[in-house]
Protein backbone atom coordinates (compact mmCIF):
# COMPACT_ATOMS: atom_id res chain seq x y z
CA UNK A 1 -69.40 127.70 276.33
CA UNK A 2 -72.13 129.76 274.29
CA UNK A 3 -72.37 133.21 274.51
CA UNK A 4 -75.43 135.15 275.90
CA UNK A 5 -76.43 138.12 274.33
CA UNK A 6 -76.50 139.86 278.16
CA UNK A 7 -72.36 138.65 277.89
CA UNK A 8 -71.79 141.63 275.13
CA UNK A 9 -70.82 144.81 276.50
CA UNK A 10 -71.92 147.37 273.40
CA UNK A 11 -69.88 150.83 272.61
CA UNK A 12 -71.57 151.75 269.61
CA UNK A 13 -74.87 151.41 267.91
CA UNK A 14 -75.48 153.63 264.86
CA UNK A 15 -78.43 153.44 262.22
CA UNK A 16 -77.92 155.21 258.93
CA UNK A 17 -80.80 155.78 256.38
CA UNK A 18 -79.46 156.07 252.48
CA UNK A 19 -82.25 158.46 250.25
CA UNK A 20 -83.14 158.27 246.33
CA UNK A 21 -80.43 160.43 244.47
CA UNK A 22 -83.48 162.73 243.06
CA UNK A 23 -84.49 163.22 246.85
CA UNK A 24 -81.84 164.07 248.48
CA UNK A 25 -81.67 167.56 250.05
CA UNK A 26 -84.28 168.83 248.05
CA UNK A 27 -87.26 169.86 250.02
CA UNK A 28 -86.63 166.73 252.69
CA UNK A 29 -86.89 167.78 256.51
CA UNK A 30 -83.50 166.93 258.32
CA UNK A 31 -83.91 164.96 261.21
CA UNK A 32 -83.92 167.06 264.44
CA UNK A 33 -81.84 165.41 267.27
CA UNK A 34 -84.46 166.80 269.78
CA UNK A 35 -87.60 165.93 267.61
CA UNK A 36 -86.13 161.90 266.85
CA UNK A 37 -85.13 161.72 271.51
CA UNK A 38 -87.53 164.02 273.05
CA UNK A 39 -85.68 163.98 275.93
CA UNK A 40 -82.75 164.80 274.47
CA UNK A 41 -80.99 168.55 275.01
CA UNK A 42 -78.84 169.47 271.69
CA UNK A 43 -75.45 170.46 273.25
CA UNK A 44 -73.88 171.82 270.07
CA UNK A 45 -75.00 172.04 266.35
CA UNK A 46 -72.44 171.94 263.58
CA UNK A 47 -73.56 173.30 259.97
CA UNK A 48 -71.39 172.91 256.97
CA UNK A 49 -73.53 174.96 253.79
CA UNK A 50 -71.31 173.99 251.55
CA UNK A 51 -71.05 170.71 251.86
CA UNK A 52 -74.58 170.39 252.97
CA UNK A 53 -73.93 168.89 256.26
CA UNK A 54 -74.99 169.01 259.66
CA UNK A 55 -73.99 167.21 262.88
CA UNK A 56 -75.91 167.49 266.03
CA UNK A 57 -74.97 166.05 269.44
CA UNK A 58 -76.22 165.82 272.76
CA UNK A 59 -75.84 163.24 275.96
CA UNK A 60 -78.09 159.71 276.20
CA UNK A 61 -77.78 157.70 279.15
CA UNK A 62 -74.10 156.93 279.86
CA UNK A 63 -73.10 157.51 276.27
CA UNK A 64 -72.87 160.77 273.67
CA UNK A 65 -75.62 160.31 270.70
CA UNK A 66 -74.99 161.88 267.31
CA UNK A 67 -77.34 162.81 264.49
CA UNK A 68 -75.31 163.60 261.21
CA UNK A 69 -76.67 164.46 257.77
CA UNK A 70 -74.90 164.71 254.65
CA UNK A 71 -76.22 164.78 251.01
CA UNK A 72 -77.94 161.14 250.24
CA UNK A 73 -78.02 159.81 253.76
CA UNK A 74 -78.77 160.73 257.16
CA UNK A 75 -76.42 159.06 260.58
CA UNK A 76 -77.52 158.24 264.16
CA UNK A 77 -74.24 157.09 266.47
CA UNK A 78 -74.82 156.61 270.06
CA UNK A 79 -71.17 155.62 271.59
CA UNK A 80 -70.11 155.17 275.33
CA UNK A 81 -68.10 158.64 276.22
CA UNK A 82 -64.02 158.20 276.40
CA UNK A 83 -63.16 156.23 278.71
CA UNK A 84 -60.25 157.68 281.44
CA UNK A 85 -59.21 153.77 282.64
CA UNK A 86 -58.49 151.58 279.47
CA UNK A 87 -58.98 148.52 281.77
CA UNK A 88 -62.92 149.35 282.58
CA UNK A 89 -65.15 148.33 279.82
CA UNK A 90 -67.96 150.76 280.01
CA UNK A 91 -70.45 150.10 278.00
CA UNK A 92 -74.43 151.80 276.81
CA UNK A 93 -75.73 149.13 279.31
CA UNK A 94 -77.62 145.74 278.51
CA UNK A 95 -77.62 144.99 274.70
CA UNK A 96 -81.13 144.28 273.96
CA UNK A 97 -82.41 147.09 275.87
CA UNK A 98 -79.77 149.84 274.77
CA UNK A 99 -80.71 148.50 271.30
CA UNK A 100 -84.43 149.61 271.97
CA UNK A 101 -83.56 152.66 273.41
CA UNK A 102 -81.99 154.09 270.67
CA UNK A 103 -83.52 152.09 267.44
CA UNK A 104 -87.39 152.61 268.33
CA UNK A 105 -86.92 156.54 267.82
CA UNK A 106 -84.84 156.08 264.86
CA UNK A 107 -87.78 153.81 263.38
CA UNK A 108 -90.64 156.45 264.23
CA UNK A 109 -88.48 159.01 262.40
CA UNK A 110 -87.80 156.33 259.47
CA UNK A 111 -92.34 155.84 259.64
CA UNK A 112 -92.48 159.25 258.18
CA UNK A 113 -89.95 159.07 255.41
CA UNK A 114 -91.02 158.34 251.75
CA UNK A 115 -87.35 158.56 250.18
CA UNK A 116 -85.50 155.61 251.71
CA UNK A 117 -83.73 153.32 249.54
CA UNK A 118 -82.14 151.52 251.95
CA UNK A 119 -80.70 151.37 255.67
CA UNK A 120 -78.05 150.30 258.05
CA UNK A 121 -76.95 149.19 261.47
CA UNK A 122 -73.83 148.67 262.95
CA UNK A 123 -73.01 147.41 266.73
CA UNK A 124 -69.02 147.81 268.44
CA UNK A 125 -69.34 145.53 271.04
CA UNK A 126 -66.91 143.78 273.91
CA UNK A 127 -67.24 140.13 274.72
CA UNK A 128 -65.02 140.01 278.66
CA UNK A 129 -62.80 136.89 279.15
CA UNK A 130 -60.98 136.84 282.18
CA UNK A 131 -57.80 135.82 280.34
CA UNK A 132 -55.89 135.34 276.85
CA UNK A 133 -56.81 131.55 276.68
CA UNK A 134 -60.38 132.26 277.42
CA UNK A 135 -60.64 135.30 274.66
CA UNK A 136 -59.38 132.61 272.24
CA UNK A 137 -61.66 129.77 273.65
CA UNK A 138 -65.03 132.28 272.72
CA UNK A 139 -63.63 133.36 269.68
CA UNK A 140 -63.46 129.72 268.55
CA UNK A 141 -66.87 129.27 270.50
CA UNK A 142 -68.52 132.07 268.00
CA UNK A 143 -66.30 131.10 265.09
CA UNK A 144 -65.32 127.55 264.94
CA UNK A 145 -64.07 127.33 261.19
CA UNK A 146 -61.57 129.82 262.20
CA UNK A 147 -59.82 127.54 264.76
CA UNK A 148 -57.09 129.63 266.37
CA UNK A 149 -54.41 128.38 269.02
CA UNK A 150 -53.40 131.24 271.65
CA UNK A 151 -50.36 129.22 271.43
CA UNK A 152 -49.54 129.70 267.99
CA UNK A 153 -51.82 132.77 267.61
CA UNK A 154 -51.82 136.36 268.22
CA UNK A 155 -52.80 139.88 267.07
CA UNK A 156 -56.37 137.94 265.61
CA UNK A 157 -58.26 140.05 263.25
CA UNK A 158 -61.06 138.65 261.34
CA UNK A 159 -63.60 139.88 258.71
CA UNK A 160 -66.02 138.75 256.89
CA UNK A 161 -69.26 139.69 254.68
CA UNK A 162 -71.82 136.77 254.31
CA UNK A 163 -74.48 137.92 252.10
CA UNK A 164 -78.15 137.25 252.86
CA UNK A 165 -81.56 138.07 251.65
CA UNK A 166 -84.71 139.44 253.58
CA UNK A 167 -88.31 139.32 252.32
CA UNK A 168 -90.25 142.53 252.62
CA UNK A 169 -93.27 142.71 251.31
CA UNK A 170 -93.21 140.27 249.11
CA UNK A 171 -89.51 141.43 247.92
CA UNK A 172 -86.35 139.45 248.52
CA UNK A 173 -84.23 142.33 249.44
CA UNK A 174 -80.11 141.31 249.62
CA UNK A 175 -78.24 142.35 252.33
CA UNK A 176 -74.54 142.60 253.52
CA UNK A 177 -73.38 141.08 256.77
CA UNK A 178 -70.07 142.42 257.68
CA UNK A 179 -68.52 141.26 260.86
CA UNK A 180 -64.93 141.99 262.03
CA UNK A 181 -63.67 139.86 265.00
CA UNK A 182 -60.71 140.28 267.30
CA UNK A 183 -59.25 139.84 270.71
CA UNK A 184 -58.05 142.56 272.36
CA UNK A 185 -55.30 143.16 275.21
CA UNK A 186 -55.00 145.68 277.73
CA UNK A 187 -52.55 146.49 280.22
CA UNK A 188 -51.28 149.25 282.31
CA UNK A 189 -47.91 149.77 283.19
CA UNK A 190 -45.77 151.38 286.74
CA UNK A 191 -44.66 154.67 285.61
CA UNK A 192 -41.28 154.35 287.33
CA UNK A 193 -39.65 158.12 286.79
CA UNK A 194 -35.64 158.40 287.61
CA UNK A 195 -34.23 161.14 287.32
CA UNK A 196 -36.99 163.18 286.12
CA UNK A 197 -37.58 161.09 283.60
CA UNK A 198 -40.61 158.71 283.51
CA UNK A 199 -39.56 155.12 282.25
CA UNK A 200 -42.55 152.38 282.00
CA UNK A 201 -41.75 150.08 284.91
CA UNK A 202 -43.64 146.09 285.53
CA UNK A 203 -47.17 145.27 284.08
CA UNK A 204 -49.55 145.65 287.19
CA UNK A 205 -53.15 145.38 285.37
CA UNK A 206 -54.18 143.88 282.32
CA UNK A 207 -58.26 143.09 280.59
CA UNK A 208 -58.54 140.71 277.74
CA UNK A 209 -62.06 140.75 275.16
CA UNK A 210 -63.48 139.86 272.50
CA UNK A 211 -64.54 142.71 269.96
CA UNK A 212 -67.26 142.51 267.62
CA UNK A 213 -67.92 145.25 264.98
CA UNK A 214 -70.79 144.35 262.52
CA UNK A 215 -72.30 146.46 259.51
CA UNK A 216 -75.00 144.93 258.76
CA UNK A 217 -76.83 147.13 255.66
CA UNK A 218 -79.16 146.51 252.67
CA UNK A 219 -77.51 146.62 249.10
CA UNK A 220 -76.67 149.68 247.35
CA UNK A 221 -77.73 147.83 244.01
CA UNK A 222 -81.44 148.81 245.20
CA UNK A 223 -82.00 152.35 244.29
CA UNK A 224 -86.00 152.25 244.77
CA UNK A 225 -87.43 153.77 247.40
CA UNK A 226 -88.96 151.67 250.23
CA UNK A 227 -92.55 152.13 251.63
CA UNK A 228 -91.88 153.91 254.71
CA UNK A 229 -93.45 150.77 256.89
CA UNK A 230 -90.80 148.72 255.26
CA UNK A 231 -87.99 150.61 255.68
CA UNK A 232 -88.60 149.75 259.29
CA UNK A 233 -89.29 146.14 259.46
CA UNK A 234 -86.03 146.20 257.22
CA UNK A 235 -83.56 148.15 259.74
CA UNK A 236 -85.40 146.30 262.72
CA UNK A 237 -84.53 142.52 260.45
CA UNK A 238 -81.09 143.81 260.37
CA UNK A 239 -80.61 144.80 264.33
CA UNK A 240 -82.02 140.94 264.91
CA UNK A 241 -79.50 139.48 262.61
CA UNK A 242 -76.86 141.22 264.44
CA UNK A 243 -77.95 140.14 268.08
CA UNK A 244 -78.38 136.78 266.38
CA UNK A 245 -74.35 136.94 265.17
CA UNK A 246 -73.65 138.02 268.08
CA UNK A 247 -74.81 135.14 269.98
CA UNK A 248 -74.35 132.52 267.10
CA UNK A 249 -70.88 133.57 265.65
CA UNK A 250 -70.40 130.83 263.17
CA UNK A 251 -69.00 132.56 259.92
CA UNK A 252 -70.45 130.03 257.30
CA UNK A 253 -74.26 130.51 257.18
């Protein structure tokens, strides 16, 4: 059956922002975690001089949100916290929402940048099935030229990069579209412990997904830096390509 983009349970989101070779470091502002999420309280700030890195994180919603810098790029990561019960999918919430929760402040930080040559997003997400044949039956669902039998079938891993091009003002700008695919199994085991010595006993819970991880990012070939206004309508084209995959699958477009 298709797949609504409300279906997709996300874990990560990141954004990453590449700068012009000549740019970077010298005399550019770092992004403040606090300044890009107002309402967000640093809880620890990492500086590495030598390598000219810094890593700043703090707590978003349900999930941990990182902002990382490092010579020639700067990295926002907002990821569900680890999870105590492998069998409960948490997640950052509803997709499209979570997605504008954490993009829109990346993009007014990205409206004030002169030095971008080009950007990235990525999205970890979990599609639920309620057992193995049904993970299979969406995976086919989203990527029919694949055709897999759960009979014949197991331990799926798929990736692929379909290029693409986006027009920004006036520019046909190529892109990569990586997307890695794979159904996932989860089970808990008794812990049956004789003689003082813990032995794994019957399976008594068990989750099945579908996992999406896409990296979807604008080449490295273009070394010009964007007009700040299109460095956003770029990273926003890029988020709705991924919601698009995520609902579309299909690996041959």
């Amino acid at each position: 059956m298709p797949v609504e983009l409300s279906q997709w349970l996300p874990q990560v989101i990141r954004a990453t922002a590449f700068f012009a070779p000549s740019a970077a470091g010298e005399g550019r502002a770092e992004p403040e975690l606090d300044e890009v999420y107002p309402d967000v309280e640093v809880e620890s700030k990492e500086i590495r001089k030598p390598l000219g890195e810094t890593q700043q994180l703090g707590s978003l919603g349900v999930g941990k949100i990182t902002v990382a810098t490092a010579p020639g790029r700067a990295d926002f990561v907002w990821k569900v916290e680890e999870e105590e019960a492998p069998l409960q999918s948490q997640s950052l919430g509803d997709l499209k929402s979570a997605l504008a929760i954490f993009l829109d402040p990346v993009c007014g930080w990205l409206s004030q940048q002169s030095d971008v040559t080009r950007v990235a997003v990525g999205v970890h997400a979990l599609l639920p099935a309620s057992d193995r044949d049904s993970a299979y039956a969406q995976m086919n669902e989203l990527l029919p030229e694949v055709n897999l039998d759960p009979k014949s079938s197991g331990e799926v891993i798929f990736q692929i990069n379909r290029w693409f091009t986006l027009e920004v003002d006036g520019e046909n700008i190529r892109c990569n579209r990586i997307s890695r695919w794979a159904t996932i199994h989860n089970f808990v085991n008794q812990l049956n412990v004789v003689g003082g010595i813990p032995h794994p006993g019957p399976k008594i819970a068990e989750s099945f997904s579908v996992t999406s991880q896409l990296d979807f990012n604008s080449s490295a070939e273009r070394t010009v830096p964007l007009k700040s206004a299109d460095a956003v309508e770029l990273i926003r084209n890029l988020a709705k390509e991924a919601t698009e995959t995520l609902v579309n699958g299909k690996i041959s477009q």
